[in-house]
C-alpha atoms as a PDB file:
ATOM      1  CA  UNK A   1      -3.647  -1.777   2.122  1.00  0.00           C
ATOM      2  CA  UNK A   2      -7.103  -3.065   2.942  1.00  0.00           C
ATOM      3  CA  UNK A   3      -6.804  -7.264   3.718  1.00  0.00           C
ATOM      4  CA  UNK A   4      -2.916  -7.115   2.778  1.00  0.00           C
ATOM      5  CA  UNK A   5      -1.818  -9.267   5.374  1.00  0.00           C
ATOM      6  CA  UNK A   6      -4.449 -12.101   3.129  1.00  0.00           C
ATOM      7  CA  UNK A   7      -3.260 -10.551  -0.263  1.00  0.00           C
ATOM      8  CA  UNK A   8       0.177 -11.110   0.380  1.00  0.00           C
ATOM      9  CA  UNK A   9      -0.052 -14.615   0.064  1.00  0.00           C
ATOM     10  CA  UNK A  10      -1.682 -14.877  -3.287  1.00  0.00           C
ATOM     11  CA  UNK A  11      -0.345 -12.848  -5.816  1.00  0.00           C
ATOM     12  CA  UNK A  12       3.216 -11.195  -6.382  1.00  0.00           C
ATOM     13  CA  UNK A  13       2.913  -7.722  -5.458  1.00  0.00           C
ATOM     14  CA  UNK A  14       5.277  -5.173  -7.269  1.00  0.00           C
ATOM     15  CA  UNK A  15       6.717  -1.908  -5.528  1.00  0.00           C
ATOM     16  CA  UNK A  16       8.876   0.650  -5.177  1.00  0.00           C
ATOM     17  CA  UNK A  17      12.058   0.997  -3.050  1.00  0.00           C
ATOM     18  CA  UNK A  18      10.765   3.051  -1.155  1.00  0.00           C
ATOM     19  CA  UNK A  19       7.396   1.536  -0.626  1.00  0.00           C
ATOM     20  CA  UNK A  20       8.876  -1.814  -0.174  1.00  0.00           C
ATOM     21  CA  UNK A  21      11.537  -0.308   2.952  1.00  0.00           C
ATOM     22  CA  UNK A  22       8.309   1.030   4.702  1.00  0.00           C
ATOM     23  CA  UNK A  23       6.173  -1.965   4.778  1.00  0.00           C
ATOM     24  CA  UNK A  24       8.769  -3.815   5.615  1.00  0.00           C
ATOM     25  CA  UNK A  25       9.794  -1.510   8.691  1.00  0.00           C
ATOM     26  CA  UNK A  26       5.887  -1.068   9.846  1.00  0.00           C
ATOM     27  CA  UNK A  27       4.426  -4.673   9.268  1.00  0.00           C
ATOM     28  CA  UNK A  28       5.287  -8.427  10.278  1.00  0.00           C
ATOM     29  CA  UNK A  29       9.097  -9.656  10.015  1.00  0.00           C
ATOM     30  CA  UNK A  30       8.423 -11.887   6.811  1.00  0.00           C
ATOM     31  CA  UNK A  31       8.179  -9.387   4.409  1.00  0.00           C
ATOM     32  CA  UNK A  32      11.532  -8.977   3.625  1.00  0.00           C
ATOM     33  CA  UNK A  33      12.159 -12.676   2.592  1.00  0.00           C
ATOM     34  CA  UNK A  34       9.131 -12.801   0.675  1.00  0.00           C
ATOM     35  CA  UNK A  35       9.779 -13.837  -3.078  1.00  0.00           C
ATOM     36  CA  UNK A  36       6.684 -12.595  -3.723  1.00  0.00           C
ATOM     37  CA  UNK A  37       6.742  -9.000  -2.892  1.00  0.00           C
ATOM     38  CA  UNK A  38       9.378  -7.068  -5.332  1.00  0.00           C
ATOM     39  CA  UNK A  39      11.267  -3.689  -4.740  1.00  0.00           C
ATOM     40  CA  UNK A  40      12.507  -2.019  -7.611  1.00  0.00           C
ATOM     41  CA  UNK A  41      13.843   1.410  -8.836  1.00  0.00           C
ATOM     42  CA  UNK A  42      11.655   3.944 -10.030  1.00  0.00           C
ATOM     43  CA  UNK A  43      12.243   3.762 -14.265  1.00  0.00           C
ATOM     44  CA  UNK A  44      13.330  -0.096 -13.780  1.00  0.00           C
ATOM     45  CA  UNK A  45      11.392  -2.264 -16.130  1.00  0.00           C
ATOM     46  CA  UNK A  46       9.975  -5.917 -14.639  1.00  0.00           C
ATOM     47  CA  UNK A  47       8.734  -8.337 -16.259  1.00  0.00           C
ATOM     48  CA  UNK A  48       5.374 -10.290 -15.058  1.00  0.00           C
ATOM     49  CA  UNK A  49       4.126 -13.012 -17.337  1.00  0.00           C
ATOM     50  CA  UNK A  50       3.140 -11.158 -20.589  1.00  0.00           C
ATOM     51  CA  UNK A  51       3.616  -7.931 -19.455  1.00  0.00           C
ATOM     52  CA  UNK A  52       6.084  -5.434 -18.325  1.00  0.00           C
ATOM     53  CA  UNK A  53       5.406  -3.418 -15.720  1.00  0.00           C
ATOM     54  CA  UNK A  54       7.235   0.299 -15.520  1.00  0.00           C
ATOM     55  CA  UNK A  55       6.748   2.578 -11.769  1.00  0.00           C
ATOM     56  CA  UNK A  56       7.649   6.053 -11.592  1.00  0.00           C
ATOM     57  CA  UNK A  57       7.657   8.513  -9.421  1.00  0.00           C
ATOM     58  CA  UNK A  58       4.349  10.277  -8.389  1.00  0.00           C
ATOM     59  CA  UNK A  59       5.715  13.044  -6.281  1.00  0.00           C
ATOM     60  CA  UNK A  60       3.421  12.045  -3.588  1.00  0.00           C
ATOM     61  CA  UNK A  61       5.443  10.309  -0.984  1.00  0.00           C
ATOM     62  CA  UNK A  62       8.196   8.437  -0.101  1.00  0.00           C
ATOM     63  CA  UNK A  63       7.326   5.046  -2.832  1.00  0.00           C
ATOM     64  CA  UNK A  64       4.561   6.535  -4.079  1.00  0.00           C
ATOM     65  CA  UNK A  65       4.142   5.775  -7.878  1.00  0.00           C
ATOM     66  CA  UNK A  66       2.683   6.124 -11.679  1.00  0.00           C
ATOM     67  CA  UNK A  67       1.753   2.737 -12.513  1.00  0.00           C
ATOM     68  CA  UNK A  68       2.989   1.729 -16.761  1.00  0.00           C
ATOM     69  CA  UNK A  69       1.875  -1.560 -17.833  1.00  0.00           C
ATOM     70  CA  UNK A  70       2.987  -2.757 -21.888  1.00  0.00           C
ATOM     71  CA  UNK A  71       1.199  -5.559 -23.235  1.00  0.00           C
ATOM     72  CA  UNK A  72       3.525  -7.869 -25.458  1.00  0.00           C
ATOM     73  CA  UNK A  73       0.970  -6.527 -28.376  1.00  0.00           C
ATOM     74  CA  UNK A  74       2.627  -3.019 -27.354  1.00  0.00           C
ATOM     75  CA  UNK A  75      -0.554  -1.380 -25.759  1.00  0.00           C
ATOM     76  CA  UNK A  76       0.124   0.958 -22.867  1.00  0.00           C
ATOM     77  CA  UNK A  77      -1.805   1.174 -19.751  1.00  0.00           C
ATOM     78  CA  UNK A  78      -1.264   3.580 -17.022  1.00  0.00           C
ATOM     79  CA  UNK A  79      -2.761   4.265 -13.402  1.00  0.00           C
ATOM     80  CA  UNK A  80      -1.624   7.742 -11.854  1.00  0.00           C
ATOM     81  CA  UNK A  81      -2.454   6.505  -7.938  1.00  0.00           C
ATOM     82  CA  UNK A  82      -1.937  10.181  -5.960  1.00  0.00           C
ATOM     83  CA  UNK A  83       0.421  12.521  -7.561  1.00  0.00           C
ATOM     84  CA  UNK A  84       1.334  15.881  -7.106  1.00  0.00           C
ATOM     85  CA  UNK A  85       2.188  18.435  -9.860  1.00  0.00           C
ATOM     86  CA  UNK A  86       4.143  19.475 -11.357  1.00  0.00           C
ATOM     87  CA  UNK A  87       6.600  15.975 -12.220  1.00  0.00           C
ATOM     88  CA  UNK A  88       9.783  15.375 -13.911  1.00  0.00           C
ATOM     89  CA  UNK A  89       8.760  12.611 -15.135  1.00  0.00           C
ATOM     90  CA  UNK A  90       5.168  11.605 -16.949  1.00  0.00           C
ATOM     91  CA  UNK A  91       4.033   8.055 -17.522  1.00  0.00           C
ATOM     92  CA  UNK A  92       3.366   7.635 -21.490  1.00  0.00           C
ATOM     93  CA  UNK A  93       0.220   6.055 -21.747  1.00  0.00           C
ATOM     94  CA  UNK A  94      -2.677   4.922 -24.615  1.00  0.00           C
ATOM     95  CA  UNK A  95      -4.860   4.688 -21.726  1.00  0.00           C
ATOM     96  CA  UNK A  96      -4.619   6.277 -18.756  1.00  0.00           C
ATOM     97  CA  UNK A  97      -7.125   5.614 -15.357  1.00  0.00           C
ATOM     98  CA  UNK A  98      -6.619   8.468 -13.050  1.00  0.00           C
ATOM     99  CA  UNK A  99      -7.317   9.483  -9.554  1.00  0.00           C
ATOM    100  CA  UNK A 100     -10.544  12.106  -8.981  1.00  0.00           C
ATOM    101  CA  UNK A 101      -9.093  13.077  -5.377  1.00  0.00           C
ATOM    102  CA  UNK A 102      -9.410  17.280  -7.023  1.00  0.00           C
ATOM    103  CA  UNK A 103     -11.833  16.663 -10.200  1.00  0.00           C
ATOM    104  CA  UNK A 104     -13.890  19.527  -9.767  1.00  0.00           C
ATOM    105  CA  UNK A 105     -13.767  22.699 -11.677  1.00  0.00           C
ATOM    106  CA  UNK A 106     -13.641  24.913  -7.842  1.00  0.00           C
ATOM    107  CA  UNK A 107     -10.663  22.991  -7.122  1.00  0.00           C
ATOM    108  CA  UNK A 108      -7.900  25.384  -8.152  1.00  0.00           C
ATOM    109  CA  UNK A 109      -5.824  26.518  -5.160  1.00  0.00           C
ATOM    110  CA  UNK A 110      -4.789  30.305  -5.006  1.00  0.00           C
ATOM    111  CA  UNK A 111      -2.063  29.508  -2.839  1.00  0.00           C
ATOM    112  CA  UNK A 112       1.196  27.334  -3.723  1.00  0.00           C
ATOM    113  CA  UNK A 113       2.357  24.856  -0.626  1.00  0.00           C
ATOM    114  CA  UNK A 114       5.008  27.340   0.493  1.00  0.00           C
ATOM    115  CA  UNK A 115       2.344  29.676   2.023  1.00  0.00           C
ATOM    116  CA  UNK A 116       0.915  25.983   3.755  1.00  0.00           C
ATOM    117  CA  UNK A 117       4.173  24.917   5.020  1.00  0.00           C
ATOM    118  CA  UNK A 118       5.106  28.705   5.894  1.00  0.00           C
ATOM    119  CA  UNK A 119       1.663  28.610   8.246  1.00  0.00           C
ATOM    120  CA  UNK A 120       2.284  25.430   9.948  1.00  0.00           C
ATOM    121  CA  UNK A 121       5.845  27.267  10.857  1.00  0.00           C
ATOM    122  CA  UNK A 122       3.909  30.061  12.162  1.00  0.00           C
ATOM    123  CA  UNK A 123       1.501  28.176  13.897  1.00  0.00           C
ATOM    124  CA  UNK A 124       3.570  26.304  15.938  1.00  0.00           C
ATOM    125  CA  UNK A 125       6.016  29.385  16.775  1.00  0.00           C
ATOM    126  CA  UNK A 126       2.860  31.686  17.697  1.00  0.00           C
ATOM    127  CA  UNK A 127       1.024  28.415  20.219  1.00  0.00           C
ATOM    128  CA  UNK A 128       4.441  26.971  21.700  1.00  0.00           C
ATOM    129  CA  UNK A 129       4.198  29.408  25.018  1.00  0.00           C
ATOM    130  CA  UNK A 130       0.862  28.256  25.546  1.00  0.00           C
ATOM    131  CA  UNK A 131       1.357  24.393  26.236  1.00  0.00           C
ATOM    132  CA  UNK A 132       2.033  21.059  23.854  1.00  0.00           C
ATOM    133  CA  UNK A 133       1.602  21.764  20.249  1.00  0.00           C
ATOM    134  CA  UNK A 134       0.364  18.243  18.655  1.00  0.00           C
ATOM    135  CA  UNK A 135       0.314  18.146  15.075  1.00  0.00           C
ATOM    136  CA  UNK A 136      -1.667  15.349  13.182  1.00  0.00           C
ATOM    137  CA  UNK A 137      -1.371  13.902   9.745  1.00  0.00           C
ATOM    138  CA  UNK A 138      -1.496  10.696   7.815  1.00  0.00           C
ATOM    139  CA  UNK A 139       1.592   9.185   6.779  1.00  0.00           C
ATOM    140  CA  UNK A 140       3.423  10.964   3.529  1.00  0.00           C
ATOM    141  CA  UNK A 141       2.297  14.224   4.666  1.00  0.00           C
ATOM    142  CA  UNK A 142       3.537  14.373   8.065  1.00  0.00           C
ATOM    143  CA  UNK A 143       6.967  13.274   7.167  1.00  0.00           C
ATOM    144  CA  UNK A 144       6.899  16.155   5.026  1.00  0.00           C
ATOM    145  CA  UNK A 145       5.941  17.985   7.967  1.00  0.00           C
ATOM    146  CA  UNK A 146       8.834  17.097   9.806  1.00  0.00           C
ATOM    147  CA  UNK A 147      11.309  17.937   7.090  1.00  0.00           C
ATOM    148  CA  UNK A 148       9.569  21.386   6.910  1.00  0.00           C
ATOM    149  CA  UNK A 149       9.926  22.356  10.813  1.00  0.00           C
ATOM    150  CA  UNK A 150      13.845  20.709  10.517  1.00  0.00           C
ATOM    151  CA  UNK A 151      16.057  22.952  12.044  1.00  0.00           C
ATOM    152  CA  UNK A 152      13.863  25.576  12.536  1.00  0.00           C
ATOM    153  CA  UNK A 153      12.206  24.706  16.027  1.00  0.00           C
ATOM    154  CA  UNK A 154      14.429  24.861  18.685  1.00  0.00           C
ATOM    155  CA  UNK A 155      12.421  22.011  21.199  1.00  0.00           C
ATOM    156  CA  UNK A 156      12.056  18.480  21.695  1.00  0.00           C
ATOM    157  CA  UNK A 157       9.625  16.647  19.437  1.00  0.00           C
ATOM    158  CA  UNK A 158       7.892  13.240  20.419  1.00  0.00           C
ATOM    159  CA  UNK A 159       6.472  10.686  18.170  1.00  0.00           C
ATOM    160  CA  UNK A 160       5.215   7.111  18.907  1.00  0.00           C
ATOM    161  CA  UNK A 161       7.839   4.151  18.121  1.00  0.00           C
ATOM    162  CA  UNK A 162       5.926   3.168  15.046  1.00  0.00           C
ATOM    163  CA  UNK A 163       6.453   7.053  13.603  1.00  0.00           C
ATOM    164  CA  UNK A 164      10.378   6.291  14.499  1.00  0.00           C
ATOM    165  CA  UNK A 165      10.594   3.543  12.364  1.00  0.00           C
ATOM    166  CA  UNK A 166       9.246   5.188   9.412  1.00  0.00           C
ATOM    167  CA  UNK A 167      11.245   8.059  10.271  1.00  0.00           C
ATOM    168  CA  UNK A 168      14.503   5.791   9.882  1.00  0.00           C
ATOM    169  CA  UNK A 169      12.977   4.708   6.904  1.00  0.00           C
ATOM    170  CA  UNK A 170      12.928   8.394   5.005  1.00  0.00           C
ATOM    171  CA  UNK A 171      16.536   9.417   6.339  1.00  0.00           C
ATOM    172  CA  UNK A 172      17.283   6.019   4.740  1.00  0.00           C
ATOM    173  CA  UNK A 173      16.161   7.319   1.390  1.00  0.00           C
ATOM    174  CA  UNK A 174      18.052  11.040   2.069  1.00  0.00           C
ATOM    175  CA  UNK A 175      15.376  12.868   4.018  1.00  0.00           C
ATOM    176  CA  UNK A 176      16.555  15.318   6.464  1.00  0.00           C
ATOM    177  CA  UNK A 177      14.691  15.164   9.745  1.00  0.00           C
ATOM    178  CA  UNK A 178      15.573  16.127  13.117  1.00  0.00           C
ATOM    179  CA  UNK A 179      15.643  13.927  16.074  1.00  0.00           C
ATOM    180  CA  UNK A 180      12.210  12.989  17.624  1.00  0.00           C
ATOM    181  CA  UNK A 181      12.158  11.261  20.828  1.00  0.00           C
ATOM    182  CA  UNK A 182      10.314   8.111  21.715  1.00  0.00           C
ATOM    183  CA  UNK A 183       7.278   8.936  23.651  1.00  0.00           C
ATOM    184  CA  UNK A 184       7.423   5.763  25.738  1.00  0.00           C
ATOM    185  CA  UNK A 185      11.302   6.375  26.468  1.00  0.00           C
ATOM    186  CA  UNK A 186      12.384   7.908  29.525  1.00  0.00           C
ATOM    187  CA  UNK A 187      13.539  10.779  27.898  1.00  0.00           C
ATOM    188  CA  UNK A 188      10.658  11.020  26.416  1.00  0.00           C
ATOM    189  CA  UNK A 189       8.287  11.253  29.324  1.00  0.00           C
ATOM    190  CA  UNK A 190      10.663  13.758  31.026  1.00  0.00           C
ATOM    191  CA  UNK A 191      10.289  15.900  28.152  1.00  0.00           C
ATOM    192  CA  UNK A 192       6.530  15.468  28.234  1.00  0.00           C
ATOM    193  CA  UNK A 193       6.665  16.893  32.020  1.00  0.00           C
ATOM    194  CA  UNK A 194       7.959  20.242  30.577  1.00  0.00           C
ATOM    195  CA  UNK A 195       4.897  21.150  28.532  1.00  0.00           C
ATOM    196  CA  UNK A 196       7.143  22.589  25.922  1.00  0.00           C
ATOM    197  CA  UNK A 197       7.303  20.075  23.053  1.00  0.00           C
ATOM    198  CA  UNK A 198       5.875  18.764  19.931  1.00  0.00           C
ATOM    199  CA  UNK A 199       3.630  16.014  19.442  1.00  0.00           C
ATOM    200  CA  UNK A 200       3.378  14.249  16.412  1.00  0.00           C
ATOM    201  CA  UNK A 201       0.050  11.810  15.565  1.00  0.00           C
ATOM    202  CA  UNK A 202       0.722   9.459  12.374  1.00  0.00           C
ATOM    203  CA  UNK A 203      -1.015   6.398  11.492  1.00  0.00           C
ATOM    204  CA  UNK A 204      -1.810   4.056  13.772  1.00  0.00           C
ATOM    205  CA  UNK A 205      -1.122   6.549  16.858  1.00  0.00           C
ATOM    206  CA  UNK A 206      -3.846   7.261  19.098  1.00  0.00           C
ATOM    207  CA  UNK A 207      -5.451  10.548  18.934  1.00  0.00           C
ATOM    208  CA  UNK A 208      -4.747  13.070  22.013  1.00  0.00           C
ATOM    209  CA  UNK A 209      -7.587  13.903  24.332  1.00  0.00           C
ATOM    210  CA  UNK A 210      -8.129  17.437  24.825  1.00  0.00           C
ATOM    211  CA  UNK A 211      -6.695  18.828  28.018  1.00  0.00           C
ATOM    212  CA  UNK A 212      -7.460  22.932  27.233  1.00  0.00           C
ATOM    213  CA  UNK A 213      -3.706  23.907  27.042  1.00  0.00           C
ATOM    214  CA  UNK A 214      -2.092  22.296  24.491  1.00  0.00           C
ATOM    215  CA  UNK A 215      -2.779  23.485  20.453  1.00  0.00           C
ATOM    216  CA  UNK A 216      -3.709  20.968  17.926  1.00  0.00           C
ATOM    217  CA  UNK A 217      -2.948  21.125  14.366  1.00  0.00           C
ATOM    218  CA  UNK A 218      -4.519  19.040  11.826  1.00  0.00           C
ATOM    219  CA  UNK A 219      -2.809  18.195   8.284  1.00  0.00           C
ATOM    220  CA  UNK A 220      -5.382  17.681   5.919  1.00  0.00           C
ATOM    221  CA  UNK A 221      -4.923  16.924   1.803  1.00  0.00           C
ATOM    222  CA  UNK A 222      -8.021  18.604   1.317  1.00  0.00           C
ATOM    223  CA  UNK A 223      -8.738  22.529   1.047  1.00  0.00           C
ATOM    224  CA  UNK A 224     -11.050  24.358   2.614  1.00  0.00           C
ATOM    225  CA  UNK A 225     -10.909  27.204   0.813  1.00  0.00           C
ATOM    226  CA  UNK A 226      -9.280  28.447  -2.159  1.00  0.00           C
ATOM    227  CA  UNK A 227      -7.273  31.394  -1.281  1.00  0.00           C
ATOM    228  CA  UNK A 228      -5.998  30.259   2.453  1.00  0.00           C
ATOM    229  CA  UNK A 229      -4.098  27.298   3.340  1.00  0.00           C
ATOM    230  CA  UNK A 230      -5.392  27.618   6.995  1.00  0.00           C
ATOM    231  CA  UNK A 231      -9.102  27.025   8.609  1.00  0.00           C
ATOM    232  CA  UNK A 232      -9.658  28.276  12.430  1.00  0.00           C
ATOM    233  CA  UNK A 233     -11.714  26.338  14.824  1.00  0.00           C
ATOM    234  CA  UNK A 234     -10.408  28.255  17.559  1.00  0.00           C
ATOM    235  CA  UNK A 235      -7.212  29.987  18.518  1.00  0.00           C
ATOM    236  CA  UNK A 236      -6.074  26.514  19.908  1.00  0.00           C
ATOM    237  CA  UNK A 237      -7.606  24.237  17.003  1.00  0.00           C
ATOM    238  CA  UNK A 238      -6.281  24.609  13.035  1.00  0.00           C
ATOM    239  CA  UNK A 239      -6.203  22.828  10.359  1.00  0.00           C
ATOM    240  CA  UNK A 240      -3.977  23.430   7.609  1.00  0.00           C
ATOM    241  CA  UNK A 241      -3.982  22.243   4.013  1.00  0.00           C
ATOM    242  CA  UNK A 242      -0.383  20.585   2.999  1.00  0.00           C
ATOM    243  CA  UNK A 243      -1.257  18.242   0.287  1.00  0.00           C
ATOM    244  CA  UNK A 244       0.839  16.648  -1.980  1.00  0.00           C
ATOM    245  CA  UNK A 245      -2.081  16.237  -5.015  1.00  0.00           C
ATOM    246  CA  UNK A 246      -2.424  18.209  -8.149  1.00  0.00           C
ATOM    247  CA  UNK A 247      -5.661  20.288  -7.519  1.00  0.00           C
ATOM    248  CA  UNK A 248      -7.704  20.401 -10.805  1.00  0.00           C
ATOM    249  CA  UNK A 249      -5.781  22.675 -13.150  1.00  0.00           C
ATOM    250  CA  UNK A 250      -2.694  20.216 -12.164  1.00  0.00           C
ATOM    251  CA  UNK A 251      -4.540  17.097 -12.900  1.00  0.00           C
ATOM    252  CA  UNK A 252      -5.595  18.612 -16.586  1.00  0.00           C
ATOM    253  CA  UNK A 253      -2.348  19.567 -17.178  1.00  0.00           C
ATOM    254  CA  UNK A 254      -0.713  15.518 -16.154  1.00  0.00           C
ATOM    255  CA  UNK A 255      -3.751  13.643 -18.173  1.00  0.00           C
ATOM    256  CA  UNK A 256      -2.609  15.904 -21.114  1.00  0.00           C
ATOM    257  CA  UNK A 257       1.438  15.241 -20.741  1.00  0.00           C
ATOM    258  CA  UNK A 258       0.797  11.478 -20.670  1.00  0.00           C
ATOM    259  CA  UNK A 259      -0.440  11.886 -24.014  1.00  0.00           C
ATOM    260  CA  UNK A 260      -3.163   9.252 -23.776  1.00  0.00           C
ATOM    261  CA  UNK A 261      -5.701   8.539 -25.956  1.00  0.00           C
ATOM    262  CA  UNK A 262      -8.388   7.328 -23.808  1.00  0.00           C
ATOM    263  CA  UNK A 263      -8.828   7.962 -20.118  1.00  0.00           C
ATOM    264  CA  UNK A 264     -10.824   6.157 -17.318  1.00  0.00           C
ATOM    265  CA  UNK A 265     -11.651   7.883 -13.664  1.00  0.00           C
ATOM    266  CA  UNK A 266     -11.153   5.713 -10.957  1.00  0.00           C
ATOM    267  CA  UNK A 267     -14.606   6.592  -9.309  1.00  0.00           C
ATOM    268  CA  UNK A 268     -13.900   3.441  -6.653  1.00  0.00           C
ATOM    269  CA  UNK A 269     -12.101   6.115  -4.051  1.00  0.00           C
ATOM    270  CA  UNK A 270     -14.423   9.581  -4.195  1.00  0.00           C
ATOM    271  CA  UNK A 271     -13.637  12.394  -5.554  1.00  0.00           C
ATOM    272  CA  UNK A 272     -15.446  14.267  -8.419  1.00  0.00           C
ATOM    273  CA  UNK A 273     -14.848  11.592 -10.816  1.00  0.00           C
ATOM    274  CA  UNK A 274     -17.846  13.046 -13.079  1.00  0.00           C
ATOM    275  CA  UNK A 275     -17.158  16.518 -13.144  1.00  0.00           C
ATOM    276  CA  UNK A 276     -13.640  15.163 -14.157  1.00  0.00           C
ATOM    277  CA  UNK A 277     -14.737  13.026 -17.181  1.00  0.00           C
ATOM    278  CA  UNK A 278     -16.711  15.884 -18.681  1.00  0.00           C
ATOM    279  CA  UNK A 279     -13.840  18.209 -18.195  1.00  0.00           C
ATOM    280  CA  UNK A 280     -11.261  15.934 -20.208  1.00  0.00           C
ATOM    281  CA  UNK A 281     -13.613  15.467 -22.601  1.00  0.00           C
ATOM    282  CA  UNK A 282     -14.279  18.843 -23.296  1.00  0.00           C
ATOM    283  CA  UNK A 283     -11.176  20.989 -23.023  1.00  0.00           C
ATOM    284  CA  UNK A 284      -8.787  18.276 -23.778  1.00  0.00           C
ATOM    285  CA  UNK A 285     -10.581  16.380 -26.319  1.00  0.00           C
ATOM    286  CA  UNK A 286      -9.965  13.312 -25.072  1.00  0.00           C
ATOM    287  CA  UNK A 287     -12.396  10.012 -24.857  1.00  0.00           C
ATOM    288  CA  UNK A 288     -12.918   9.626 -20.906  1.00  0.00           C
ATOM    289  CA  UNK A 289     -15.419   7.045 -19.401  1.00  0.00           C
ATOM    290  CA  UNK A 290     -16.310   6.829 -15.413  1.00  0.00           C
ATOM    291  CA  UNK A 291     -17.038   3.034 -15.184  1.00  0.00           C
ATOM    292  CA  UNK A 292     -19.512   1.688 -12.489  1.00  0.00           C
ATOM    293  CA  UNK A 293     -17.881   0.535  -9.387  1.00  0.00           C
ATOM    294  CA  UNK A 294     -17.893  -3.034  -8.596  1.00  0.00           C
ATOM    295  CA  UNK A 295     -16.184  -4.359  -5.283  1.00  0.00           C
ATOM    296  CA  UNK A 296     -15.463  -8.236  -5.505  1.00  0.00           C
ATOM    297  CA  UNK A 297     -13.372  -9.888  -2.937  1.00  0.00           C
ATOM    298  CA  UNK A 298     -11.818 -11.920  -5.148  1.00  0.00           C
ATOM    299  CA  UNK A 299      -8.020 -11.901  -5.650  1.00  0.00           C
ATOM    300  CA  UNK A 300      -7.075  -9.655  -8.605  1.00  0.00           C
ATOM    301  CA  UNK A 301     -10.216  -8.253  -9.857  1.00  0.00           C
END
């Protein structure tokens, strides 16, 4: 999303439903009119000059999506993005460039995301008594979140007006999640006066300041260990590990079902993007290259 609101204006930009519905709900009122900037169903094929352009679902979050590009010479060309594992639905690919985010051989997690979204249940029931419990997390994963602690808290949650929005959004798409309150609203603030409530941080929000009674939970995609979802900085300080990404075994096991032939790591966002390569290329058999990363500001490079 870097420079979008520049982007926008240059090229057509193709998404998903769902992606398309939050953009449109968190940024600037012209996006819905704009020719320029498509929303189609997942499986829908669109066509864009020479090519045709397929988007499935990655399992990630709401919109998120496996990119399939066919060249009118028939050549397939895939990008994964974030996905979690496993899918109903694999892109098939000649060549596929995927995401690093869990490349490395010690990424395997001993622990499925029940026993993650089971903790962050337990968490917040165990703190409550104590003072606010505020819960932070970047968007995909605290919606999830929220559908997790549905209708099994029993007290007032707050959010920020932007979170609201995007809330309406995943309902929108079938997403069950219990009322949160606006912050800012009166209700809201009288709720706050109680000290008994939930607190949710998304993207965008402004992180709490420390007052020594209330318990903060972070959401993090990353592990911090293998065999526990959960990392203690203090009784009053967690962070828990609800991601929605394939760890390594996962991400083997989704290069492999999109049967390609050739496969490039997307080294431009971290990850272990060697450690991946050699990996493919030795228990898959398959030709995998980690290109050097060039930036250019230039549109569509």
């Amino acid at each position: 999303m870097d420079s979008f609101e520049t982007s926008k204006a240059f090229q057509t930009i193709l998404t998903s439903r769902g992606t398309h519905a939050l953009l449109c709900a968190q940024l600037n009122a012209d996006l819905p009119y704009r020719s320029n900037f498509v929303g189609a169903e997942f499986g829908s094929v669109m066509n864009y000059g020479d090519f045709q352009v397929t988007l499935e679902s990655s399992g990630h979050m709401l919109g998120a999506a496996q990119v399939r590009v066919e060249t009118r010479e028939g050549l397939r060309l895939g990008y994964s993005g974030d996905f979690s594992w496993p899918l109903d639905k694999v892109i098939q690919v000649d060549t596929l460039v995927v995401d690093p985010t869990y490349g490395s051989p010690s990424s395997v997690r001993e622990y499925d995301q029940g026993a993650a979204e089971a903790a962050l249940l337990h968490v917040i029931h165990r703190t409550r008594h104590f003072g606010p419990v505020r819960v932070l997390a970047h968007q995909g994963t605290l919606q999830r979140a929220l559908q997790v602690v549905s209708g099994q808290l029993g007290f007032p949650m707050l959010g920020s007006r932007r979170l609201l929005k995007e809330i309406a959004v995943y309902r929108d798409f079938g997403c069950v999640i219990d009322d949160v309150l606006d912050v800012e609203s009166p209700e809201g603030k009288e709720v706050a006066k109680t000290r008994t409530y939930l607190r949710w941080y998304g993207t965008g929000d402004s992180l709490p300041i420390p007052d020594g009674e209330s318990t903060a939970i972070k959401l993090s995609a990353f592990m911090s260990r293998q065999d526990d979802p959960v990392l203690h900085y203090s009784d009053r300080s967690l962070r828990i590990a609800m991601s929605n990404h394939a760890d390594f075994a996962g991400t083997l096991q989704y290069i492999e079902a999109s049967g390609a032939r050739t496969v490039v790591v997307d080294a431009s966002r971290g990850g272990n993007a060697i450690a991946l390569a050699e990996a493919v290329t030795s228990r898959l058999g398959i030709e995998c290259v980690v290109p050097e990363v060039e930036l250019s500001r230039e549109w569509g490079r």
